[in-house]
PDB file of N, CA and C in Angstrom:
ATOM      1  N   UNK A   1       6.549  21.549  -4.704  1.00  0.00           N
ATOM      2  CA  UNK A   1       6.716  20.370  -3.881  1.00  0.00           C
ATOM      3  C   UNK A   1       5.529  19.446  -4.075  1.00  0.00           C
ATOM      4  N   UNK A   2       5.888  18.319  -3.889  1.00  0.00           N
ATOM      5  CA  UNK A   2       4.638  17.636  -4.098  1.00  0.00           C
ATOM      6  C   UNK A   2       4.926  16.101  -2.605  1.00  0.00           C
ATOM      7  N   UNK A   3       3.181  15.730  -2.194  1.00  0.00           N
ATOM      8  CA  UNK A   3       3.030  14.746  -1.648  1.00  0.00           C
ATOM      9  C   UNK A   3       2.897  13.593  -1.596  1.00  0.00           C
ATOM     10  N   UNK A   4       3.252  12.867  -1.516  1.00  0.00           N
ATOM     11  CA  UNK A   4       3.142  11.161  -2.334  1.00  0.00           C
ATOM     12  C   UNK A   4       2.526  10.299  -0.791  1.00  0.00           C
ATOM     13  N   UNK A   5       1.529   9.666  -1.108  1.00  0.00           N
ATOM     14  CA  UNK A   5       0.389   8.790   0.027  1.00  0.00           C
ATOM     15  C   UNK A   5       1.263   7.277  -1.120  1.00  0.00           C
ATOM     16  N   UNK A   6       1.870   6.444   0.221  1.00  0.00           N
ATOM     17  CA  UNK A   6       1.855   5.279  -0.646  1.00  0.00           C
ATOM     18  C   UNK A   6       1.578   4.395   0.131  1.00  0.00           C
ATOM     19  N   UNK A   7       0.482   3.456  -0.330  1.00  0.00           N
ATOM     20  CA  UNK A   7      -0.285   2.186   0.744  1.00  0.00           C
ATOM     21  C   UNK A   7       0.565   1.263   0.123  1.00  0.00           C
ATOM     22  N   UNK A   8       1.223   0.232   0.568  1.00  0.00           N
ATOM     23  CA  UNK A   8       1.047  -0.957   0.643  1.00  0.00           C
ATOM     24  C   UNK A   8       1.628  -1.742   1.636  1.00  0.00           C
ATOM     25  N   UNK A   9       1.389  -3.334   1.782  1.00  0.00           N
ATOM     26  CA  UNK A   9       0.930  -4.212   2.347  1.00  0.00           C
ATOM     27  C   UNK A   9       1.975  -4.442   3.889  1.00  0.00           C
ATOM     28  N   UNK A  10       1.566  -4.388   4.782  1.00  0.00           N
ATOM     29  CA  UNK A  10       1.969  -4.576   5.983  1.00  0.00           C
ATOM     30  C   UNK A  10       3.398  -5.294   5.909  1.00  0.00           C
ATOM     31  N   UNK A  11       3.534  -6.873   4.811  1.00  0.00           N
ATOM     32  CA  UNK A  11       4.752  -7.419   4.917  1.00  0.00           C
ATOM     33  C   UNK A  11       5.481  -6.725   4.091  1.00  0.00           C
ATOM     34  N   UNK A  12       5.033  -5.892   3.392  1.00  0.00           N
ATOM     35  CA  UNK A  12       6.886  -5.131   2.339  1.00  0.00           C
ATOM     36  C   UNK A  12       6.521  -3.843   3.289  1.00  0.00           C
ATOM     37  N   UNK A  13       6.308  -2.986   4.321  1.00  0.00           N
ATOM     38  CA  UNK A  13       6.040  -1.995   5.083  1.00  0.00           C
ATOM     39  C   UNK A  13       8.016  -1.983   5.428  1.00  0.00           C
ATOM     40  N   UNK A  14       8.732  -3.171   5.752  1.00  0.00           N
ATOM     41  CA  UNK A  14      10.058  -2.333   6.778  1.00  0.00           C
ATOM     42  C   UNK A  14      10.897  -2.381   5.344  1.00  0.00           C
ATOM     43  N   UNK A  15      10.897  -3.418   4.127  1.00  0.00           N
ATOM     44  CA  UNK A  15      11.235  -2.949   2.871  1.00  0.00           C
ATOM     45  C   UNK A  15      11.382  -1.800   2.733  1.00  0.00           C
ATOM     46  N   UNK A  16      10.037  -0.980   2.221  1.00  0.00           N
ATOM     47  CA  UNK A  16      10.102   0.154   1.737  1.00  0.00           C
ATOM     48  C   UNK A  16      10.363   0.966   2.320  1.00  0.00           C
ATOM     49  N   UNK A  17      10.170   1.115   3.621  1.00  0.00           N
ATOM     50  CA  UNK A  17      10.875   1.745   5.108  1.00  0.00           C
ATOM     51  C   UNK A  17      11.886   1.783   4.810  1.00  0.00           C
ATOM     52  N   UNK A  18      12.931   0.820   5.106  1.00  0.00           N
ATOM     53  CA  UNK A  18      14.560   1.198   5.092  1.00  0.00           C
ATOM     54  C   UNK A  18      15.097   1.501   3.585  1.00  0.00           C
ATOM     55  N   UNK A  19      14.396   1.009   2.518  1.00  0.00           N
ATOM     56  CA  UNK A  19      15.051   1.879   1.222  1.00  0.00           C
ATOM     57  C   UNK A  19      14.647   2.675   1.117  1.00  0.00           C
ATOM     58  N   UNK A  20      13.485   3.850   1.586  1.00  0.00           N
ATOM     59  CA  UNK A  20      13.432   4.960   1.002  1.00  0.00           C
ATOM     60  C   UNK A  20      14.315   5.707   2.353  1.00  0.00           C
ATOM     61  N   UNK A  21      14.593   5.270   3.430  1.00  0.00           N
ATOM     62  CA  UNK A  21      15.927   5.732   4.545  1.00  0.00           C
ATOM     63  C   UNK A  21      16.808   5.888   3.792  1.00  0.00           C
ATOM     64  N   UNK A  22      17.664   4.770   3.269  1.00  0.00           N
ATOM     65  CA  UNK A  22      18.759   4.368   2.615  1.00  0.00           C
ATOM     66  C   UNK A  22      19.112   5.761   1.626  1.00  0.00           C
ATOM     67  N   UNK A  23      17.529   6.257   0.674  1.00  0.00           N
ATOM     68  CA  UNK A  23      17.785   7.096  -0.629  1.00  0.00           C
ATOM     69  C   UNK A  23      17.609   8.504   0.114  1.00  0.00           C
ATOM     70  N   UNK A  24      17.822   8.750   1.538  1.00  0.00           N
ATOM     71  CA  UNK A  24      17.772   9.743   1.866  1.00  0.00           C
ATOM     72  C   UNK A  24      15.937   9.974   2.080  1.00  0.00           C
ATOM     73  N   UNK A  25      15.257   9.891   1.801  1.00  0.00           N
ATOM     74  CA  UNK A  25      13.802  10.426   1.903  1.00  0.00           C
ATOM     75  C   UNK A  25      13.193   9.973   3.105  1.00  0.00           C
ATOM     76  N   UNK A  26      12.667  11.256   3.926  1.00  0.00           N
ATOM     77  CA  UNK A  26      11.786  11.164   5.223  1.00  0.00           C
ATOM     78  C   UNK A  26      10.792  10.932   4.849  1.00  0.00           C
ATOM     79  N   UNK A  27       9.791   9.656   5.353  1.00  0.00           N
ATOM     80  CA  UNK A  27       8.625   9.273   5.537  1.00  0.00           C
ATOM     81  C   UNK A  27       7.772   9.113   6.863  1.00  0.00           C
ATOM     82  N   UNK A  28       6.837   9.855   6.927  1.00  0.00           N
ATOM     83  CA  UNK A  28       6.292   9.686   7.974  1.00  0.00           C
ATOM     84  C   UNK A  28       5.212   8.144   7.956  1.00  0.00           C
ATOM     85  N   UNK A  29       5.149   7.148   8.504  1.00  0.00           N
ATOM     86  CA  UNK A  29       4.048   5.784   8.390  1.00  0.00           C
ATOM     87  C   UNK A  29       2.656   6.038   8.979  1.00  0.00           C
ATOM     88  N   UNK A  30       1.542   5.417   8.306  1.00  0.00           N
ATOM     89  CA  UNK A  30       0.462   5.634   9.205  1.00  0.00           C
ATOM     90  C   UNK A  30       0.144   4.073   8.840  1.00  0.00           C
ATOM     91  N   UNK A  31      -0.453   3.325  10.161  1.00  0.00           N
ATOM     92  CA  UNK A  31      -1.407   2.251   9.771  1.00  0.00           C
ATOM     93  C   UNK A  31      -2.639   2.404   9.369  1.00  0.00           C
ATOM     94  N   UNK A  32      -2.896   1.686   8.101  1.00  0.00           N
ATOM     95  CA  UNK A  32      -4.134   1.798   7.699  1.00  0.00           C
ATOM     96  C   UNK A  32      -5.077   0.227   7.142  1.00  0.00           C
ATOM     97  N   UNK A  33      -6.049   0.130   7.023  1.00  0.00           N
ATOM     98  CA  UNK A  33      -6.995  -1.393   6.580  1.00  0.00           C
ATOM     99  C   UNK A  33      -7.324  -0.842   5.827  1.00  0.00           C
ATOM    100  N   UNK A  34      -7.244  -2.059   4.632  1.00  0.00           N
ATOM    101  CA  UNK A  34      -8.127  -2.400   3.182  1.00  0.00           C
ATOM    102  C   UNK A  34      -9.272  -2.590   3.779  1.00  0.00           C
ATOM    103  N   UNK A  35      -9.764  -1.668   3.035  1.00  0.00           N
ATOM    104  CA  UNK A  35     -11.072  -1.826   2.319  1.00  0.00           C
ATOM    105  C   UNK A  35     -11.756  -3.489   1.712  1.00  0.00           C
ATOM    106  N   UNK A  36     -11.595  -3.850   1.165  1.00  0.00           N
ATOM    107  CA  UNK A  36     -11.872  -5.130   0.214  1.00  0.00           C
ATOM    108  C   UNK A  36     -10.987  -6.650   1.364  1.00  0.00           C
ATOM    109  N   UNK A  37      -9.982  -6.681   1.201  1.00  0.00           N
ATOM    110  CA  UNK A  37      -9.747  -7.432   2.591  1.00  0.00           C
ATOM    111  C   UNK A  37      -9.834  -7.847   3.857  1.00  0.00           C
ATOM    112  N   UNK A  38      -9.798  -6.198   4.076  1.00  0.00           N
ATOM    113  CA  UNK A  38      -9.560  -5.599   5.533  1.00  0.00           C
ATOM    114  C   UNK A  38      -8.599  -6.307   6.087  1.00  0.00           C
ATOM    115  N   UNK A  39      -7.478  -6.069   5.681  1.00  0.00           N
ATOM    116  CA  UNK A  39      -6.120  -6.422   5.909  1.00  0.00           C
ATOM    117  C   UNK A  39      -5.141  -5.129   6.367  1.00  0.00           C
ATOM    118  N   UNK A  40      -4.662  -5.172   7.231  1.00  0.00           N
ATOM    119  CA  UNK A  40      -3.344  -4.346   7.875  1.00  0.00           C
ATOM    120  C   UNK A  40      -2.670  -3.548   6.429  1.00  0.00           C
ATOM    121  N   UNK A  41      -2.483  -2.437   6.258  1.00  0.00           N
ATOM    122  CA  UNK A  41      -1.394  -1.912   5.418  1.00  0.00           C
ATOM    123  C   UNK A  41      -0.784  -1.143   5.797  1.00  0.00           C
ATOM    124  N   UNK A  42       0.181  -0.252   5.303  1.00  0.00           N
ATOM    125  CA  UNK A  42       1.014   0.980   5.901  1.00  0.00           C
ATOM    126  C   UNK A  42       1.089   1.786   5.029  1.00  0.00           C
ATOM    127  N   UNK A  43       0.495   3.119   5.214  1.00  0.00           N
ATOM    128  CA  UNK A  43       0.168   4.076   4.498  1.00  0.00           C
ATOM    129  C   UNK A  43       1.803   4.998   4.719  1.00  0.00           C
ATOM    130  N   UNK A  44       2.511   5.487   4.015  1.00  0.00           N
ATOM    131  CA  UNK A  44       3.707   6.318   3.750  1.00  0.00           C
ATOM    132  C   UNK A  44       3.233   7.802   3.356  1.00  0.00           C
ATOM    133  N   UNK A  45       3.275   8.666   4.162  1.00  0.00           N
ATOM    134  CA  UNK A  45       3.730  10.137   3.867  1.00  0.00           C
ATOM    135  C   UNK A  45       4.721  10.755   3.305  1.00  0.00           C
ATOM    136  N   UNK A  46       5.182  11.404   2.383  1.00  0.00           N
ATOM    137  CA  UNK A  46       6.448  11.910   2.435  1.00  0.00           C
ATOM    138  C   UNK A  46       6.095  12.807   1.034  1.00  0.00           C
ATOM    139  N   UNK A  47       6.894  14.021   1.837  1.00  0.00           N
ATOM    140  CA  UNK A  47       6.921  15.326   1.009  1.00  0.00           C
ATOM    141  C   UNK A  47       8.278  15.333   0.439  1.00  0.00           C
ATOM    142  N   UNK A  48       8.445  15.673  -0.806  1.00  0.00           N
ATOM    143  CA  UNK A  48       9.596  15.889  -1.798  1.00  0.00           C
ATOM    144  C   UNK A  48       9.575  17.400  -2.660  1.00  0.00           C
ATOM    145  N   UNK A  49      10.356  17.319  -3.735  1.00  0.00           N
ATOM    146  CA  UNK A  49      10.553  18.143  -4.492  1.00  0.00           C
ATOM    147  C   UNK A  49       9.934  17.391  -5.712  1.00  0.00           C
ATOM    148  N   UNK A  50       9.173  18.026  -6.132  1.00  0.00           N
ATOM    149  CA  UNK A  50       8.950  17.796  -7.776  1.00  0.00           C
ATOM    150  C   UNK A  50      10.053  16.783  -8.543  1.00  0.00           C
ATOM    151  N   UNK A  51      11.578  17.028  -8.549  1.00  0.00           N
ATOM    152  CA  UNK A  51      12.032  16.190  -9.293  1.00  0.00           C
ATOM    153  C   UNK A  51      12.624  14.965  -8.380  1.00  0.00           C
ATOM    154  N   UNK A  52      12.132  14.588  -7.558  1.00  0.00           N
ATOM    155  CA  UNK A  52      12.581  13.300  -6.759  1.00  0.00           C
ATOM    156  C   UNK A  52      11.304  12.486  -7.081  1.00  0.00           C
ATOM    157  N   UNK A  53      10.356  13.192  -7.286  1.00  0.00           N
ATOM    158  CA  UNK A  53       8.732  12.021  -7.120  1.00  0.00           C
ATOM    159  C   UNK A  53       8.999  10.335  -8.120  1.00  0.00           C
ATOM    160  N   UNK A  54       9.641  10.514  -9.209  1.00  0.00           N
ATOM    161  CA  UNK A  54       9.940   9.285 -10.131  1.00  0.00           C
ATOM    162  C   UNK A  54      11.177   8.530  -9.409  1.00  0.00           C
ATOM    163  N   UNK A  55      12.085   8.917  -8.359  1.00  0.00           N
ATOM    164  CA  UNK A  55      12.846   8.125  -7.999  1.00  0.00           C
ATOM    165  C   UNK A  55      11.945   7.488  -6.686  1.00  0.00           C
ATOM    166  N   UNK A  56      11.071   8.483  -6.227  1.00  0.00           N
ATOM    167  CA  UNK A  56      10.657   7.981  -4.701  1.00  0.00           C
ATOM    168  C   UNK A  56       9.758   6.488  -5.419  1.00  0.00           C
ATOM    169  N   UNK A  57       8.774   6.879  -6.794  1.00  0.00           N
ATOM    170  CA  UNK A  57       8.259   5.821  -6.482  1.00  0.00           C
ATOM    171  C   UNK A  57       8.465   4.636  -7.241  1.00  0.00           C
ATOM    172  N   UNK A  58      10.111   4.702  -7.541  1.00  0.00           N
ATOM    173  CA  UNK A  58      10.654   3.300  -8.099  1.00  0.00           C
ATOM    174  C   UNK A  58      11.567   2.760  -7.319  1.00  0.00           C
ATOM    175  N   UNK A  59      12.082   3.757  -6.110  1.00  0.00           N
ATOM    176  CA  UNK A  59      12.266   2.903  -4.699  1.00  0.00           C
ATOM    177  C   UNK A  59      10.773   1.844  -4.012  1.00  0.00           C
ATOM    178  N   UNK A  60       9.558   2.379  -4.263  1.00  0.00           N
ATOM    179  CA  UNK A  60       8.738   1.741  -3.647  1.00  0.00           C
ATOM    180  C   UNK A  60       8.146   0.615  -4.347  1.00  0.00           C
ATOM    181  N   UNK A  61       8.464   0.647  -5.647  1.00  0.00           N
ATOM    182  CA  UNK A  61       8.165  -0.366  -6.260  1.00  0.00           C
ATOM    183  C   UNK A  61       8.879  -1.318  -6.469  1.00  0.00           C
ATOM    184  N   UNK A  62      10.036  -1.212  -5.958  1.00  0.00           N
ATOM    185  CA  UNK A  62      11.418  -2.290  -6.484  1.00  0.00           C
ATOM    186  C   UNK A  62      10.932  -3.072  -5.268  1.00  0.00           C
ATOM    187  N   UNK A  63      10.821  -2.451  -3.979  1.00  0.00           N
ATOM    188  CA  UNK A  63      10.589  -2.922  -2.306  1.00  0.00           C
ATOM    189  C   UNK A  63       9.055  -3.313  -2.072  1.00  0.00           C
ATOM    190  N   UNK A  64       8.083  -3.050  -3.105  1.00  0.00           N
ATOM    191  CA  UNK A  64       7.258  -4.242  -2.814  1.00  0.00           C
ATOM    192  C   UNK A  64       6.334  -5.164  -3.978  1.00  0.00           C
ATOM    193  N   UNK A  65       5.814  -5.914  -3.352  1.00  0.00           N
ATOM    194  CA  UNK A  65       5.694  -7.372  -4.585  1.00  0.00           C
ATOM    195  C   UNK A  65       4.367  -7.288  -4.634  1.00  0.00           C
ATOM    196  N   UNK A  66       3.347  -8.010  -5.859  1.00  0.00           N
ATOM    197  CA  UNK A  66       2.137  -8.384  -5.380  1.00  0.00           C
ATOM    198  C   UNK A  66       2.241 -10.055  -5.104  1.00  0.00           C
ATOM    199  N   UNK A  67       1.350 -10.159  -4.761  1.00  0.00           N
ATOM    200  CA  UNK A  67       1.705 -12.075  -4.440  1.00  0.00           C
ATOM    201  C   UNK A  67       0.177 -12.462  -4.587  1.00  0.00           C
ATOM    202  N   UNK A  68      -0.014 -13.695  -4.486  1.00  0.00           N
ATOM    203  CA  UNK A  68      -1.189 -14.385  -4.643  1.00  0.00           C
ATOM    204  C   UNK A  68      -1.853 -15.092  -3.260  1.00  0.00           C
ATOM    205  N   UNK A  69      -3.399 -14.596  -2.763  1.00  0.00           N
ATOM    206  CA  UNK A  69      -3.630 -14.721  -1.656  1.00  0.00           C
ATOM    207  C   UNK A  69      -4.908 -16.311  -2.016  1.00  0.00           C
ATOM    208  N   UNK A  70      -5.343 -17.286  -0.970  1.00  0.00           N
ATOM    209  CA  UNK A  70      -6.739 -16.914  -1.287  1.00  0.00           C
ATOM    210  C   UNK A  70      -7.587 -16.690   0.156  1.00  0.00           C
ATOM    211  N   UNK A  71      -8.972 -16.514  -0.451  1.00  0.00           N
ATOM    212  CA  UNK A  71      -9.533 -15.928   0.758  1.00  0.00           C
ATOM    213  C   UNK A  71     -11.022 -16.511   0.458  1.00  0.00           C
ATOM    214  N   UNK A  72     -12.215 -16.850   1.798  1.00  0.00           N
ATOM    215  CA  UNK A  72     -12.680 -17.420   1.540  1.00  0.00           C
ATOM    216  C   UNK A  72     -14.094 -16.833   0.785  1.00  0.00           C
ATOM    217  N   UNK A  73     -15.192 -17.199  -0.301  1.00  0.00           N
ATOM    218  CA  UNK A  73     -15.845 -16.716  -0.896  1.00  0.00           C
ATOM    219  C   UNK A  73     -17.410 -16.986  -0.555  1.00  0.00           C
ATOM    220  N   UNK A  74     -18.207 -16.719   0.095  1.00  0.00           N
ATOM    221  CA  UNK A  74     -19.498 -17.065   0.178  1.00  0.00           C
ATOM    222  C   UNK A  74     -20.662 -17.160  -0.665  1.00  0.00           C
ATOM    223  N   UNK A  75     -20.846 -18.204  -1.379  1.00  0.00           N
ATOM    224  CA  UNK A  75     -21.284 -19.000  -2.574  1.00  0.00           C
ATOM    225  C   UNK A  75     -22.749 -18.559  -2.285  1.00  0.00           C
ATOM    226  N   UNK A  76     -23.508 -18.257  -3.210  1.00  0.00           N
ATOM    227  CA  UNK A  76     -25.144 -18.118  -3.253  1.00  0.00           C
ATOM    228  C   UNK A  76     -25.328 -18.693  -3.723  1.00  0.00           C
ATOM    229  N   UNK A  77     -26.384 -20.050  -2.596  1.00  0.00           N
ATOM    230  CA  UNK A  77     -27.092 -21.027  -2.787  1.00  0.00           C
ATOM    231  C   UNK A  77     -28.464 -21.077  -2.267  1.00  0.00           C
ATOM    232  N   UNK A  78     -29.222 -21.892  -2.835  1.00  0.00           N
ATOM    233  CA  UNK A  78     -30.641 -21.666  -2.871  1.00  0.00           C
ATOM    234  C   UNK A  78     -30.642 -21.980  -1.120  1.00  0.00           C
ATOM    235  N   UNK A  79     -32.154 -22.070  -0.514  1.00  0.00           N
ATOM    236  CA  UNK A  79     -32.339 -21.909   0.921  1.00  0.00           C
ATOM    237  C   UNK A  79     -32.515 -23.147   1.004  1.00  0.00           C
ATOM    238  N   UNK A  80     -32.374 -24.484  -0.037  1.00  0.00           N
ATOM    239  CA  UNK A  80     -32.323 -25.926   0.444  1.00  0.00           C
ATOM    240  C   UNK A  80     -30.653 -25.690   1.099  1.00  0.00           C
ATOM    241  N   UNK A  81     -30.112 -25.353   0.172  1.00  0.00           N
ATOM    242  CA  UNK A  81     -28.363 -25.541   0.409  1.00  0.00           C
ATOM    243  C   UNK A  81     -27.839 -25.059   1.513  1.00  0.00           C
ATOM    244  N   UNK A  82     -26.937 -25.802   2.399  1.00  0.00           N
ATOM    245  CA  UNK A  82     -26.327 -24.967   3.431  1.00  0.00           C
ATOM    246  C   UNK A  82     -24.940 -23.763   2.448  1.00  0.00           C
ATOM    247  N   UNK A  83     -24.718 -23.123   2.979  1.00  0.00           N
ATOM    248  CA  UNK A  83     -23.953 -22.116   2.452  1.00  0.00           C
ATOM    249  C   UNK A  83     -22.405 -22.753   2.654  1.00  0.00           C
ATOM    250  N   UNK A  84     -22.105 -22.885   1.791  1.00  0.00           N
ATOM    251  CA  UNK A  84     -20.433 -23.134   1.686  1.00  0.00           C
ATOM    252  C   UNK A  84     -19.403 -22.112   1.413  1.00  0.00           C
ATOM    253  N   UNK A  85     -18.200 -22.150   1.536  1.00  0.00           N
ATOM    254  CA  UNK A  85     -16.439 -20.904   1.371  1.00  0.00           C
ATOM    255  C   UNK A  85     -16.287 -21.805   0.441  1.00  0.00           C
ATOM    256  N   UNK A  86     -16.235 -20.997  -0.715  1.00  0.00           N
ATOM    257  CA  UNK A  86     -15.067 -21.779  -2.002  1.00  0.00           C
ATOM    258  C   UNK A  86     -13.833 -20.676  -1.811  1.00  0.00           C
ATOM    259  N   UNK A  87     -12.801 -21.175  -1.664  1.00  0.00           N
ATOM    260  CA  UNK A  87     -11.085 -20.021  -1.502  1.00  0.00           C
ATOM    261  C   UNK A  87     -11.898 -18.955  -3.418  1.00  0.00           C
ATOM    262  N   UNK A  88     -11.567 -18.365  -2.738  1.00  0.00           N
ATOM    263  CA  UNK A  88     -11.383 -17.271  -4.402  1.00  0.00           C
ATOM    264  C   UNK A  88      -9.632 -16.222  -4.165  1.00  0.00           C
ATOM    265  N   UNK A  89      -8.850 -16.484  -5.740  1.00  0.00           N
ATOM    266  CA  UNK A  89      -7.236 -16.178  -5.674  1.00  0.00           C
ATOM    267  C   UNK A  89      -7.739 -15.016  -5.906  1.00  0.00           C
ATOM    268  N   UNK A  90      -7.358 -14.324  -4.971  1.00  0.00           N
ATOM    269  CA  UNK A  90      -6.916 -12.994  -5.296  1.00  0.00           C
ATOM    270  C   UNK A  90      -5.374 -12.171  -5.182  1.00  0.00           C
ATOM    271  N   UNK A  91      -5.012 -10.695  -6.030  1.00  0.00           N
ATOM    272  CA  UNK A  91      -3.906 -10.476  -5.843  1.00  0.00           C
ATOM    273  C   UNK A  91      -3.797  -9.830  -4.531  1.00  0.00           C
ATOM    274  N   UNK A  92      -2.908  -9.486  -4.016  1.00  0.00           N
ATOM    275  CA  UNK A  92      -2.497  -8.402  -2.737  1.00  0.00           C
ATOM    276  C   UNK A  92      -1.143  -8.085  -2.958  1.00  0.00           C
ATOM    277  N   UNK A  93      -0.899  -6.728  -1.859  1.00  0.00           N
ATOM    278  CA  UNK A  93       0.417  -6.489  -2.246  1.00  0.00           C
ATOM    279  C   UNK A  93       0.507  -5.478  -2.873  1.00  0.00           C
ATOM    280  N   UNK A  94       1.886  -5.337  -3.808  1.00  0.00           N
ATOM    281  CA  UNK A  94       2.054  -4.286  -4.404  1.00  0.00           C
ATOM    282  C   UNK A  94       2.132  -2.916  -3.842  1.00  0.00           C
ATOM    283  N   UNK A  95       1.648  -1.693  -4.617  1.00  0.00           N
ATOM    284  CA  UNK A  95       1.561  -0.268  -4.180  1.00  0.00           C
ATOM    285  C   UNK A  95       0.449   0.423  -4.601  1.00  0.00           C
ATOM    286  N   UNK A  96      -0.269   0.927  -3.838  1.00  0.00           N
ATOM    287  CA  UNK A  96      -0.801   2.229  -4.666  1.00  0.00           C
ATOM    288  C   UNK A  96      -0.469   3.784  -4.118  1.00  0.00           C
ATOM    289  N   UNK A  97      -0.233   4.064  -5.114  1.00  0.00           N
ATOM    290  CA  UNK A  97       0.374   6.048  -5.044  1.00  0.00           C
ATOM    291  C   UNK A  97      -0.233   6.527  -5.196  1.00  0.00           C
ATOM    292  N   UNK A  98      -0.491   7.592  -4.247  1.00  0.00           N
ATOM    293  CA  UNK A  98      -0.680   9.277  -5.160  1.00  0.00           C
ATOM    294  C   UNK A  98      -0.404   9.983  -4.688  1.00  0.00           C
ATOM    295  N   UNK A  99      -0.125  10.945  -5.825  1.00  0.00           N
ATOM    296  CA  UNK A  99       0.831  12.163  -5.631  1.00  0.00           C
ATOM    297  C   UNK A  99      -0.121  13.308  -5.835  1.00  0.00           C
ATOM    298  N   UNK A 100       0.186  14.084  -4.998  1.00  0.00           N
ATOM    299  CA  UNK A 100      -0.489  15.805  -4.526  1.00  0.00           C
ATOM    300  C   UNK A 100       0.405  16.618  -4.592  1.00  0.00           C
ATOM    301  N   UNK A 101       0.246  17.783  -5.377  1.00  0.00           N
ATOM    302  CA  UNK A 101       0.427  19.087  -5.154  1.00  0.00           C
ATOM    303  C   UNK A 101       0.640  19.533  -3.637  1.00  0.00           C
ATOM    304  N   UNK A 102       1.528  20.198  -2.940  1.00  0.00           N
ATOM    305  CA  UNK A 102       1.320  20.734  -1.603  1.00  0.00           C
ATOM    306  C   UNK A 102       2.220  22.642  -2.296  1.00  0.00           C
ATOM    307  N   UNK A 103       0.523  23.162  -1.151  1.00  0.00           N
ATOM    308  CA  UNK A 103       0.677  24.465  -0.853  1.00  0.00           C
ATOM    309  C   UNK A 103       1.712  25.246  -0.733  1.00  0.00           C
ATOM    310  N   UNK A 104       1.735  24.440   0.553  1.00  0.00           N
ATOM    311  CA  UNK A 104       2.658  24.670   1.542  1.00  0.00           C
ATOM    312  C   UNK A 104       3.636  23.683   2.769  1.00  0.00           C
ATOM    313  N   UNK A 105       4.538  23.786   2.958  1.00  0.00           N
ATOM    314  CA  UNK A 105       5.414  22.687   3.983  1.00  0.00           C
ATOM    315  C   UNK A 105       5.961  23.570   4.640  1.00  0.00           C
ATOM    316  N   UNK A 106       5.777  23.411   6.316  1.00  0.00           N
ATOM    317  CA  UNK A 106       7.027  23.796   6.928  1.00  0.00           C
ATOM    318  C   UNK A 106       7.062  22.249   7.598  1.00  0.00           C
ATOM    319  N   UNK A 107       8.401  22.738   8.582  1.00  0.00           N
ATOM    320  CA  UNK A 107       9.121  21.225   9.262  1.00  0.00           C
ATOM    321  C   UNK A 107       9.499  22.242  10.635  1.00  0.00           C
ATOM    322  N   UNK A 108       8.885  21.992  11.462  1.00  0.00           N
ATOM    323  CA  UNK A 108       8.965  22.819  12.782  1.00  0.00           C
ATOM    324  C   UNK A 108       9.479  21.784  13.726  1.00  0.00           C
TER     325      UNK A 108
END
């Protein structure tokens, strides 16, 4: 059996929610924050069988997108300069996976 952790982004969260419902697969959700953003995401639990792991995570990839953010950048300027935000594009979105080995599962 194996465990699959899949983060991504708060707005594809009821996406990937109701299609991996739809394909049959129980997920448990946890909320979790980026690191680098510190933006809202939704972390996905869900234990499978070894040969479901390539369908689970091309349900999760069909259901979410990366998109283009910007966000603001704090420019290093000398101590004449007042400090200015230039936007810097960054991506967000998308998925990141990983998959674990599990021991053991019960479902009590």
């Amino acid at each position: 059996m194996k465990l699959i952790f899949a983060i991504v982004n708060n707005d594809d969260a009821h996406s990937v929610s109701s299609a991996l419902t739809q394909g049959g697969f129980s997920a448990t959700k946890l909320a979790s924050t980026g690191g680098f953003l510190m933006a809202g995401n939704t972390t996905f639990m869900i234990a499978c069988e070894n040969s479901a792991v390539d369908g689970i995570i091309a349900t999760i990839a069909q259901n979410s997108r990366k998109r283009k953010q910007y966000v603001p950048n704090a420019a290093s300027l000398s101590a004449k300069e007042a400090p200015e935000s230039y936007p810097v594009e960054v991506s967000v979105g998308g998925a990141t996976v990983f998959v674990t080995d599990i021991e053991r599962f019960e479902k009590l």
